[in-house]
C-alpha atoms as a PDB file:
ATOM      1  CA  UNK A   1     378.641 201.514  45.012  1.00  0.00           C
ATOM      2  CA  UNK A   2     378.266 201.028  40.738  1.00  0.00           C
ATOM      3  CA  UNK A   3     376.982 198.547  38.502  1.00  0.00           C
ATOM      4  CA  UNK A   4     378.624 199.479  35.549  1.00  0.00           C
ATOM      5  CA  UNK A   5     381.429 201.975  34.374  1.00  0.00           C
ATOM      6  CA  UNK A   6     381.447 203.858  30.937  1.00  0.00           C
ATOM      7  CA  UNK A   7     384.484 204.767  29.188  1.00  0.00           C
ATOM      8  CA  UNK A   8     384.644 207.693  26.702  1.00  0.00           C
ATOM      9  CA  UNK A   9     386.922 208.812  24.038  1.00  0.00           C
ATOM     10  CA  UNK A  10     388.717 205.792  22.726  1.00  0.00           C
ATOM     11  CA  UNK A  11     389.766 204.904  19.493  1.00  0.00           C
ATOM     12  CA  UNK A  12     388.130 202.188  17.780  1.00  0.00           C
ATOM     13  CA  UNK A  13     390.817 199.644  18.144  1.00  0.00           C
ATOM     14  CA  UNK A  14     392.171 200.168  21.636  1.00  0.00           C
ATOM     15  CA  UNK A  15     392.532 197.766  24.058  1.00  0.00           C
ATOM     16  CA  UNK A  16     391.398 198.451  27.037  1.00  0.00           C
ATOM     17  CA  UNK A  17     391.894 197.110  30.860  1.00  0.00           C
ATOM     18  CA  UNK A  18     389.582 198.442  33.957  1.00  0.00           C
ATOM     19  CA  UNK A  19     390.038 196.665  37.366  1.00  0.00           C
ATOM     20  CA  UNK A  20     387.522 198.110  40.101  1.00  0.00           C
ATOM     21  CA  UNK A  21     388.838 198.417  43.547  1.00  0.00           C
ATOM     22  CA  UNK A  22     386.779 198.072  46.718  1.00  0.00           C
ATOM     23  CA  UNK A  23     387.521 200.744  49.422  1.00  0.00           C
ATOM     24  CA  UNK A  24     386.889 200.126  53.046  1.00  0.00           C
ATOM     25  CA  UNK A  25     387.742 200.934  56.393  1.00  0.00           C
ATOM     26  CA  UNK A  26     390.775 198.816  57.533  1.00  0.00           C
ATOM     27  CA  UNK A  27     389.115 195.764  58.930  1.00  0.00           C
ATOM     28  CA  UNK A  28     390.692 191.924  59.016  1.00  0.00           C
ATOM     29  CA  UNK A  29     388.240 189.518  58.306  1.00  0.00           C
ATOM     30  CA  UNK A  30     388.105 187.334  61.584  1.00  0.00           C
ATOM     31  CA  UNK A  31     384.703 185.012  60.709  1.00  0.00           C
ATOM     32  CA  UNK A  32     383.489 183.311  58.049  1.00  0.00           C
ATOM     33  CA  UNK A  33     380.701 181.152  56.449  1.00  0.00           C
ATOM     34  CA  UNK A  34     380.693 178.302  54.287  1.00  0.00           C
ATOM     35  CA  UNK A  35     378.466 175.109  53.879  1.00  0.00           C
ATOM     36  CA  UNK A  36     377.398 172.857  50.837  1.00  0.00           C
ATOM     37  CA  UNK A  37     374.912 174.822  49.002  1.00  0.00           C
ATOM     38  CA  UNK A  38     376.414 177.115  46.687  1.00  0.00           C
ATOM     39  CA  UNK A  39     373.667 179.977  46.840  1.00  0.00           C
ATOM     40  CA  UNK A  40     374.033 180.592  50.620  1.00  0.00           C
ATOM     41  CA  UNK A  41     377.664 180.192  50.196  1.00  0.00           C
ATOM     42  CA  UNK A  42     377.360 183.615  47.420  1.00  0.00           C
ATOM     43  CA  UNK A  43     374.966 185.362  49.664  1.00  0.00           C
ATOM     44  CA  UNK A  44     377.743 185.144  52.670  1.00  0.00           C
ATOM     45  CA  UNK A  45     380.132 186.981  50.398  1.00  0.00           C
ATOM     46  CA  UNK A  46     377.610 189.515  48.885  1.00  0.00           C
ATOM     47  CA  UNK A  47     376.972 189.936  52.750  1.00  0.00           C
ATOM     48  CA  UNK A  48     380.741 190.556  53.278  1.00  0.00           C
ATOM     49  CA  UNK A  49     381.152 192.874  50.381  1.00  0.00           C
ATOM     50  CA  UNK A  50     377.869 194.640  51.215  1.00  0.00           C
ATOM     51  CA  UNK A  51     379.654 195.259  54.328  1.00  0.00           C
ATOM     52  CA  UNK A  52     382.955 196.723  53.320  1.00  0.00           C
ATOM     53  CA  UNK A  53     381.058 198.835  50.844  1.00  0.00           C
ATOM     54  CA  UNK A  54     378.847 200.405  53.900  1.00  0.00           C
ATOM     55  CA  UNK A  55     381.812 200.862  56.210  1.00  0.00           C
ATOM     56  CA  UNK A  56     384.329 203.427  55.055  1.00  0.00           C
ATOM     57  CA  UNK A  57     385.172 205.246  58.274  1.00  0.00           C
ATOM     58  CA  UNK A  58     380.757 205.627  59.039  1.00  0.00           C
ATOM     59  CA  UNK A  59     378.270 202.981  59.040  1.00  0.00           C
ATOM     60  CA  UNK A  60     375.870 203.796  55.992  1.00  0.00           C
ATOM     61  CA  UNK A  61     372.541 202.772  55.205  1.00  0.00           C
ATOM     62  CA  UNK A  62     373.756 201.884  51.653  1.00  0.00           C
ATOM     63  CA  UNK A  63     377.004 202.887  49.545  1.00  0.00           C
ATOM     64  CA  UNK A  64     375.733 205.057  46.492  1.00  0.00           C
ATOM     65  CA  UNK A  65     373.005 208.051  45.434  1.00  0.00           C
ATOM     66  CA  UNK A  66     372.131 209.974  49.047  1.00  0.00           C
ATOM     67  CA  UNK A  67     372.031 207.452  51.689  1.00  0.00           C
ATOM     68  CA  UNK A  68     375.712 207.520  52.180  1.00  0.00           C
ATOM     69  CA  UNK A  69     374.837 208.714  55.640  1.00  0.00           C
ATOM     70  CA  UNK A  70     375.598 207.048  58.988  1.00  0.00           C
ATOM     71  CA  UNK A  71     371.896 206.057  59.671  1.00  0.00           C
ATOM     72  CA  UNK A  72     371.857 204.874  63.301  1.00  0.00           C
ATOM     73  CA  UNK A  73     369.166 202.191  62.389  1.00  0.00           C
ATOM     74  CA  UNK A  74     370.883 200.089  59.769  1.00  0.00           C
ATOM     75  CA  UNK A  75     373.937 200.446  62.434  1.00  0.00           C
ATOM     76  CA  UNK A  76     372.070 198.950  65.392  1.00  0.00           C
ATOM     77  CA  UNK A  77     370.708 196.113  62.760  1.00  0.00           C
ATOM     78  CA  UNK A  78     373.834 194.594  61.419  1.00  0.00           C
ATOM     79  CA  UNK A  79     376.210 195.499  64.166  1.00  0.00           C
ATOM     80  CA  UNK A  80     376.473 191.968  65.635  1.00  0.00           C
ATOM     81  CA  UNK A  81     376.689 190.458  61.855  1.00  0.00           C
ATOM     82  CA  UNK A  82     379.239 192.894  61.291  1.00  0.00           C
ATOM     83  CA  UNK A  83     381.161 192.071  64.354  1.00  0.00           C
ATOM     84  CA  UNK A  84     381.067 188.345  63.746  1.00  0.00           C
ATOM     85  CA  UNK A  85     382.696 189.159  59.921  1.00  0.00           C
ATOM     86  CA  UNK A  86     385.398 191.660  60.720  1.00  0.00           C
ATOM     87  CA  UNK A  87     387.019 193.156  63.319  1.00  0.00           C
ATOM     88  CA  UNK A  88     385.066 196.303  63.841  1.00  0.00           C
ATOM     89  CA  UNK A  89     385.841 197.193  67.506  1.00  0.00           C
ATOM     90  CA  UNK A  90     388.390 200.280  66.272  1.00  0.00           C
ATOM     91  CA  UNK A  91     385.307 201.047  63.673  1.00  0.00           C
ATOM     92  CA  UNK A  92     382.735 201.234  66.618  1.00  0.00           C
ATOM     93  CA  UNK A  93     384.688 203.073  69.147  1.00  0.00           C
ATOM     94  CA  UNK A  94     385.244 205.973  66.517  1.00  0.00           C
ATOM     95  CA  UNK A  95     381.602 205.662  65.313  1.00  0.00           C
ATOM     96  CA  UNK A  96     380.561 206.234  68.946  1.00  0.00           C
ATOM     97  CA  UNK A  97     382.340 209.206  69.039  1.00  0.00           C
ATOM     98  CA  UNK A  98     380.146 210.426  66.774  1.00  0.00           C
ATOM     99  CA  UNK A  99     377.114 209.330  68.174  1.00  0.00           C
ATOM    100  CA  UNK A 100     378.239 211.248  71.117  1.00  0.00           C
ATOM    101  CA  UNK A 101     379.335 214.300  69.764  1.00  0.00           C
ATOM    102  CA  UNK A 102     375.437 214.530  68.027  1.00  0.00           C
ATOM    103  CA  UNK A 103     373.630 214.201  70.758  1.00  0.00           C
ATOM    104  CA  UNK A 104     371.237 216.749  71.399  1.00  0.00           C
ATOM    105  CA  UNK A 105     371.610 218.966  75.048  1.00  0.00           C
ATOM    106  CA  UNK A 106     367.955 216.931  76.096  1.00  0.00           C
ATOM    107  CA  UNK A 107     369.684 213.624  75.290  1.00  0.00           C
ATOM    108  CA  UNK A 108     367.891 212.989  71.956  1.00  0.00           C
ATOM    109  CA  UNK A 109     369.658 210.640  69.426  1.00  0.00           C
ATOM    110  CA  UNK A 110     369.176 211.800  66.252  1.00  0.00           C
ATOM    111  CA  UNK A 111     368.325 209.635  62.712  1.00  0.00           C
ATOM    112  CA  UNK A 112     372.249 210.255  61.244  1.00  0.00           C
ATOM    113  CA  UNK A 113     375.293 210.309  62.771  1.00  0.00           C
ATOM    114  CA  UNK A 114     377.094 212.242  61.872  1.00  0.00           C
ATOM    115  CA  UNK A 115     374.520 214.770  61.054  1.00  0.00           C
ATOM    116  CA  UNK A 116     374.970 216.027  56.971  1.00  0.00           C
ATOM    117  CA  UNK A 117     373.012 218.808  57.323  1.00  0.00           C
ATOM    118  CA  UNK A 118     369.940 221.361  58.237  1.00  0.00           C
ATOM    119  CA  UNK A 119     367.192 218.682  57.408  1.00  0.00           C
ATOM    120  CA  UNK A 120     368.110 215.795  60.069  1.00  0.00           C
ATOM    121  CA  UNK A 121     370.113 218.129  62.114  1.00  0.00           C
ATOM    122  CA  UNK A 122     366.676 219.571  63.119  1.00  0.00           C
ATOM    123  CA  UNK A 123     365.509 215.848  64.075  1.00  0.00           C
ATOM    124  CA  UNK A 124     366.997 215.326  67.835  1.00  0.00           C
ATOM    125  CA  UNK A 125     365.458 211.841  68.396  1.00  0.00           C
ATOM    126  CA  UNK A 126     365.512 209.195  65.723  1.00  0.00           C
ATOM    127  CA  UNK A 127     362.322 207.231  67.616  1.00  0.00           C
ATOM    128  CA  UNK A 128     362.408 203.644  68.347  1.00  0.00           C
ATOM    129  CA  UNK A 129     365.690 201.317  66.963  1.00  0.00           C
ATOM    130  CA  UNK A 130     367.366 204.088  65.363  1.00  0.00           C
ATOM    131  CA  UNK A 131     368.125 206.618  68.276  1.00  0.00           C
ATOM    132  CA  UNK A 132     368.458 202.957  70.567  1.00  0.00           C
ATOM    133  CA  UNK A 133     371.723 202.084  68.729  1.00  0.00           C
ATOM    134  CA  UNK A 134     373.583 204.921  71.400  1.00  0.00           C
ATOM    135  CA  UNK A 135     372.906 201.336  73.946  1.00  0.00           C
ATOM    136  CA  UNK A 136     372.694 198.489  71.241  1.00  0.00           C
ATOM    137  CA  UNK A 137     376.002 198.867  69.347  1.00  0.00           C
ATOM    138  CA  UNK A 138     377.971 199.521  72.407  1.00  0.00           C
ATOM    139  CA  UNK A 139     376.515 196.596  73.927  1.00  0.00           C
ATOM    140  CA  UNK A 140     377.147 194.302  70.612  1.00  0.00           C
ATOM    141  CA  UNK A 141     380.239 195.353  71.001  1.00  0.00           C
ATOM    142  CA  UNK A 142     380.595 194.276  74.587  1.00  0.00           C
ATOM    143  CA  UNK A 143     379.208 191.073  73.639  1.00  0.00           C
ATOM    144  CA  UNK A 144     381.453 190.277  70.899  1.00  0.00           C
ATOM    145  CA  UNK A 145     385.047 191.622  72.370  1.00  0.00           C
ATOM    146  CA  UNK A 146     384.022 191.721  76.062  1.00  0.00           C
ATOM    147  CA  UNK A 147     385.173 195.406  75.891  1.00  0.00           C
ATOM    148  CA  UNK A 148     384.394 197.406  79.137  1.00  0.00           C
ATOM    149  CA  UNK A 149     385.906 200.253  77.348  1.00  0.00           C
ATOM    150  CA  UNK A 150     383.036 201.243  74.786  1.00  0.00           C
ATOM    151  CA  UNK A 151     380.291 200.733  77.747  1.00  0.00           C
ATOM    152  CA  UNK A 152     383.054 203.387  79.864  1.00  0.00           C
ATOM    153  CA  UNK A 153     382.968 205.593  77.351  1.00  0.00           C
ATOM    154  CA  UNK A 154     379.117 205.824  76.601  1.00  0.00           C
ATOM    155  CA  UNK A 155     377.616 204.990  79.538  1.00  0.00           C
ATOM    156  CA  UNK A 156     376.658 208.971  80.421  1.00  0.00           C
ATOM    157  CA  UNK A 157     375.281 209.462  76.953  1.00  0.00           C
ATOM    158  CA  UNK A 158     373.604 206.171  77.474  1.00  0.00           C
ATOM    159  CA  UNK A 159     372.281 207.673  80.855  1.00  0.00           C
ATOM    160  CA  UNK A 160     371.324 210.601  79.245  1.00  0.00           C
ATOM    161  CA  UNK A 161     369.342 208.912  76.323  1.00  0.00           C
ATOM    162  CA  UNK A 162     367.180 206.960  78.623  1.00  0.00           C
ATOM    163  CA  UNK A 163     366.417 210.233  80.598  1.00  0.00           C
ATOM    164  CA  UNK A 164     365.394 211.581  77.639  1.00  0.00           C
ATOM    165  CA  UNK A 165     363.091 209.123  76.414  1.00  0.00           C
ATOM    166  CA  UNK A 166     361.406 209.152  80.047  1.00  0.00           C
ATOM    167  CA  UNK A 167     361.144 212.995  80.235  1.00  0.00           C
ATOM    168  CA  UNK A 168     359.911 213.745  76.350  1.00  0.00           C
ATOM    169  CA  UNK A 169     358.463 210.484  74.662  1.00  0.00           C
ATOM    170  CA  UNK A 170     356.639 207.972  77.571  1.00  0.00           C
ATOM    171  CA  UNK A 171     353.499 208.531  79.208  1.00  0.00           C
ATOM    172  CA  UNK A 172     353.274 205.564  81.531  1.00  0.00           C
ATOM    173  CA  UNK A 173     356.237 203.940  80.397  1.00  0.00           C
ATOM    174  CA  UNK A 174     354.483 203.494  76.934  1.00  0.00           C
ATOM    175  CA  UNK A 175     357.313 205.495  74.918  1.00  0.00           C
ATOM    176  CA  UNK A 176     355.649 206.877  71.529  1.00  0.00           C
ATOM    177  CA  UNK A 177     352.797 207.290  72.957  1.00  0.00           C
ATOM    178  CA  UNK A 178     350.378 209.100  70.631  1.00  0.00           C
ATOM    179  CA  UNK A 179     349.319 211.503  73.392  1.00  0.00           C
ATOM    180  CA  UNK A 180     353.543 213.090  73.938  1.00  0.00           C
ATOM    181  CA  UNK A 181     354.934 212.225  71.197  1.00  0.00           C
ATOM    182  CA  UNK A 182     352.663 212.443  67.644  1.00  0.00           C
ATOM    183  CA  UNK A 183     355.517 211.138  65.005  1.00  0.00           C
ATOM    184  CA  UNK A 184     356.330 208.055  67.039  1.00  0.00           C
ATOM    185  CA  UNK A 185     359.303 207.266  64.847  1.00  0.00           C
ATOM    186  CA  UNK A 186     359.764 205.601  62.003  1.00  0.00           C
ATOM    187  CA  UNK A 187     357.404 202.835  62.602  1.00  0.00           C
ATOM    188  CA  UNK A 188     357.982 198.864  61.302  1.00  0.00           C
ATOM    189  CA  UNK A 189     360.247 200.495  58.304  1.00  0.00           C
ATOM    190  CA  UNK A 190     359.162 199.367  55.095  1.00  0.00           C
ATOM    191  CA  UNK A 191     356.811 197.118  56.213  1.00  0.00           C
ATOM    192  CA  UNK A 192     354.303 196.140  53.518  1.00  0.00           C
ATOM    193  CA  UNK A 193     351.377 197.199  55.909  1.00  0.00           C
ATOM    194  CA  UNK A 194     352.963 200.936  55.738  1.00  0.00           C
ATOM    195  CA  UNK A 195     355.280 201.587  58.537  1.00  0.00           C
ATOM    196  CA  UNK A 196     352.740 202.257  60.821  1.00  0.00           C
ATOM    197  CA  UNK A 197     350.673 205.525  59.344  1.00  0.00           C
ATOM    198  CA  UNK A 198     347.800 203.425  57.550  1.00  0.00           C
ATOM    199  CA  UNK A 199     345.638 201.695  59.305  1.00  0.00           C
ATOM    200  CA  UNK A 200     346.411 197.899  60.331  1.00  0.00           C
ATOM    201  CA  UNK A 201     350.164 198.521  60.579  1.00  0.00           C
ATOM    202  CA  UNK A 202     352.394 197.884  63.668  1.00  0.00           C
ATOM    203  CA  UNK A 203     351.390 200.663  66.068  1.00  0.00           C
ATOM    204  CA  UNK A 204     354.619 203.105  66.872  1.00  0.00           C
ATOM    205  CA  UNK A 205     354.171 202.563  70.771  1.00  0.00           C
ATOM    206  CA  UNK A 206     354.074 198.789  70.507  1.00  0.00           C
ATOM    207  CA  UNK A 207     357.203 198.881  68.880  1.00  0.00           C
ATOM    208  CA  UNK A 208     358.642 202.299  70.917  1.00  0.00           C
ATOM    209  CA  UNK A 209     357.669 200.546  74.023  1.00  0.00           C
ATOM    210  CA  UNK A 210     359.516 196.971  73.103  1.00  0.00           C
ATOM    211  CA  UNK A 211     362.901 198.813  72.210  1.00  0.00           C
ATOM    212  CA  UNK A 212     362.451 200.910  75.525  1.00  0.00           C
ATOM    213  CA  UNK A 213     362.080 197.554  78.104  1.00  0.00           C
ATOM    214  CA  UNK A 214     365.204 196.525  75.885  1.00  0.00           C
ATOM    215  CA  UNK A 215     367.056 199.408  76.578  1.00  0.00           C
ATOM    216  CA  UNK A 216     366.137 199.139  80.459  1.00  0.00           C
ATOM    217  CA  UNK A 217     366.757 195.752  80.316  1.00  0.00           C
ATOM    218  CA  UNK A 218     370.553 196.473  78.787  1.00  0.00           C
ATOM    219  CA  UNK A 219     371.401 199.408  80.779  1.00  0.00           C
ATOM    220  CA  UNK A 220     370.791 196.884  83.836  1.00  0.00           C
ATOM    221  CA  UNK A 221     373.438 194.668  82.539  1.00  0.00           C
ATOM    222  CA  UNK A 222     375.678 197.387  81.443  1.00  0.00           C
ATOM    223  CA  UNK A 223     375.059 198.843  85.064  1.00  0.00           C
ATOM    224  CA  UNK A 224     376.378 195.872  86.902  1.00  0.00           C
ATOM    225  CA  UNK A 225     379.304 195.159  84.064  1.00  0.00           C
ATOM    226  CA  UNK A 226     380.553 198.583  84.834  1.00  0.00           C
ATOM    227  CA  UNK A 227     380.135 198.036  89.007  1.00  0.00           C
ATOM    228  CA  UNK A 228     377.213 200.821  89.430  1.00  0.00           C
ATOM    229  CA  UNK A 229     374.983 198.490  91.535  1.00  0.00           C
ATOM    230  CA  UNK A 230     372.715 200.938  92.203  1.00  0.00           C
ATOM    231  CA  UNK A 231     371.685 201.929  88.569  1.00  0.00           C
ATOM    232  CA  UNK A 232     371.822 198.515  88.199  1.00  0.00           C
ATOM    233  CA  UNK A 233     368.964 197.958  90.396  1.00  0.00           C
ATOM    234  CA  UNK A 234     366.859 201.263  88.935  1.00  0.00           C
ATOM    235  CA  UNK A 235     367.568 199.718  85.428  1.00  0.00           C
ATOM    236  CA  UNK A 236     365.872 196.693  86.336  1.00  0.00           C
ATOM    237  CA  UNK A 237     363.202 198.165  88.249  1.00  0.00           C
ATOM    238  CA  UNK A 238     362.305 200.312  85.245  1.00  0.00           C
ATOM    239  CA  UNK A 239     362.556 197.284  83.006  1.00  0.00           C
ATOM    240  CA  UNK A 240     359.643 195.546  85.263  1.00  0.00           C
ATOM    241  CA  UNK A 241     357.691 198.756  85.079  1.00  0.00           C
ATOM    242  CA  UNK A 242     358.102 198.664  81.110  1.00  0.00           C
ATOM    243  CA  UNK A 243     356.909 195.534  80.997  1.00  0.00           C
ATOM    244  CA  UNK A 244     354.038 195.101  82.974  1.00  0.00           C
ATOM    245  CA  UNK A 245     352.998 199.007  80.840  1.00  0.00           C
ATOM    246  CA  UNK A 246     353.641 197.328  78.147  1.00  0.00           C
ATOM    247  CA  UNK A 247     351.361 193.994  78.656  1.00  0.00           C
ATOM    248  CA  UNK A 248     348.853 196.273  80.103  1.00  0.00           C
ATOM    249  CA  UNK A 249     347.985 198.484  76.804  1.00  0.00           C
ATOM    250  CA  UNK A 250     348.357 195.284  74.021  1.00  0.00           C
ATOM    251  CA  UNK A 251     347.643 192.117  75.685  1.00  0.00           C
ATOM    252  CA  UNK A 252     344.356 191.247  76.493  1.00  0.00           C
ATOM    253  CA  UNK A 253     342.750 188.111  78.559  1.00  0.00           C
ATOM    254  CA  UNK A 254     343.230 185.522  75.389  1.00  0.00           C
END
């Protein structure tokens, strides 16, 4: 990712020619966008671009200074948009592997995947839609290529993640709950009412607790895809206990 490029050391009549080249992962372009307004038409390829720019064999949250990292949130966000531009089944099915291969011994899904080093190595669960993407991206990539394969070959760490969140970060089925788990996760990131550490912002369980019936409700479809009928069944239990947790703690009688 650059903006501009500086050349040095020229005389002061050359003539000079620079072409940039994008580098990407090896993806066809399979979908595409057009329509009559000319703005929306631009952002479609800055979208495109944007994507070939974050996917050179990881998934990154942007393609310059230190967030060249495979941040599992950004993956989890764009997957389906990504899937509907390129071909990105290949890209997802290595990606996985590395999703996989970071997974922490409790089942914890960590921030980056790969992990770059000491400082999010430490960090076993990436909290609420960033650690989720070891059952969202599989399952957008189900959805797109009907491909039993990637929901074969993650289904145990999927297994293992919701174990995880169970055992170490609900307390009632409300996952993030303040009382076992004090970070939370990141929060609504960004948000302009502060990503839920100031007061007024998006509380961390709300949002823990929403991505955790998703995840039940997902595993209960990737269950019976994959012929397990009696996870299938748990999965959807859980999902109705999630649920009714959930409307319990932030819905009220109006």
């Amino acid at each position: 990712g650059f903006r501009y490029v500086e050349i040095n050391s020229l005389c002061a009549d050359a003539k000079v020619s620079a072409a940039a080249v994008a580098i990407h992962s090896d993806m066809a372009e399979t979908g595409n966008f057009e329509c009559s307004h000319p703005l929306l038409n631009r952002l479609q390829g800055n979208i495109v671009q944007g994507q070939k720019g974050n996917f050179i064999d990881i998934p990154t949250d942007c393609p310059q200074r230190d967030e060249r990292l495979g941040w599992t949130g950004d993956a989890q966000v764009f997957v389906a948009t990504a899937a509907f531009n390129m071909d990105v089944r290949a890209f997802f099915h290595k990606w996985m592997q590395d999703v996989r291969d970071a997974q922490s011994p409790a089942g914890g899904i960590p921030p980056v995947c790969p992990s770059p080093g000491p400082r999010l190595l430490s960090m076993e669960d990436g909290g609420p839609a960033w650690a989720d993407a070891v059952i969202l991206c599989p399952w957008a990539v189900y959805v797109a290529y009907g491909d039993r394969q990637i929901l074969e070959e993650n289904y145990e760490a999927m297994s293992r993640f919701m174990d995880f969140i169970a055992r170490h970060r609900c307390h009632g089925n409300i996952r993030s709950h303040p009382e076992v788990d004090p970070w939370g996760g990141f929060g609504d990131w960004l948000a302009l009412d502060g990503s839920g550490h100031l007061e007024g912002a998006t509380p961390k369980d709300l949002i823990g607790t929403a991505f955790y019936a998703q995840d039940a409700a997902l595993m209960a479809r990737i269950a019976h895809v994959l012929g397990h009928a009696g996870d299938a069944a748990a999965y959807a239990a859980l999902h109705g206990e999630i649920l009714r947790a959930f409307q319990n703690r932030f819905i009220d009688e109006t």
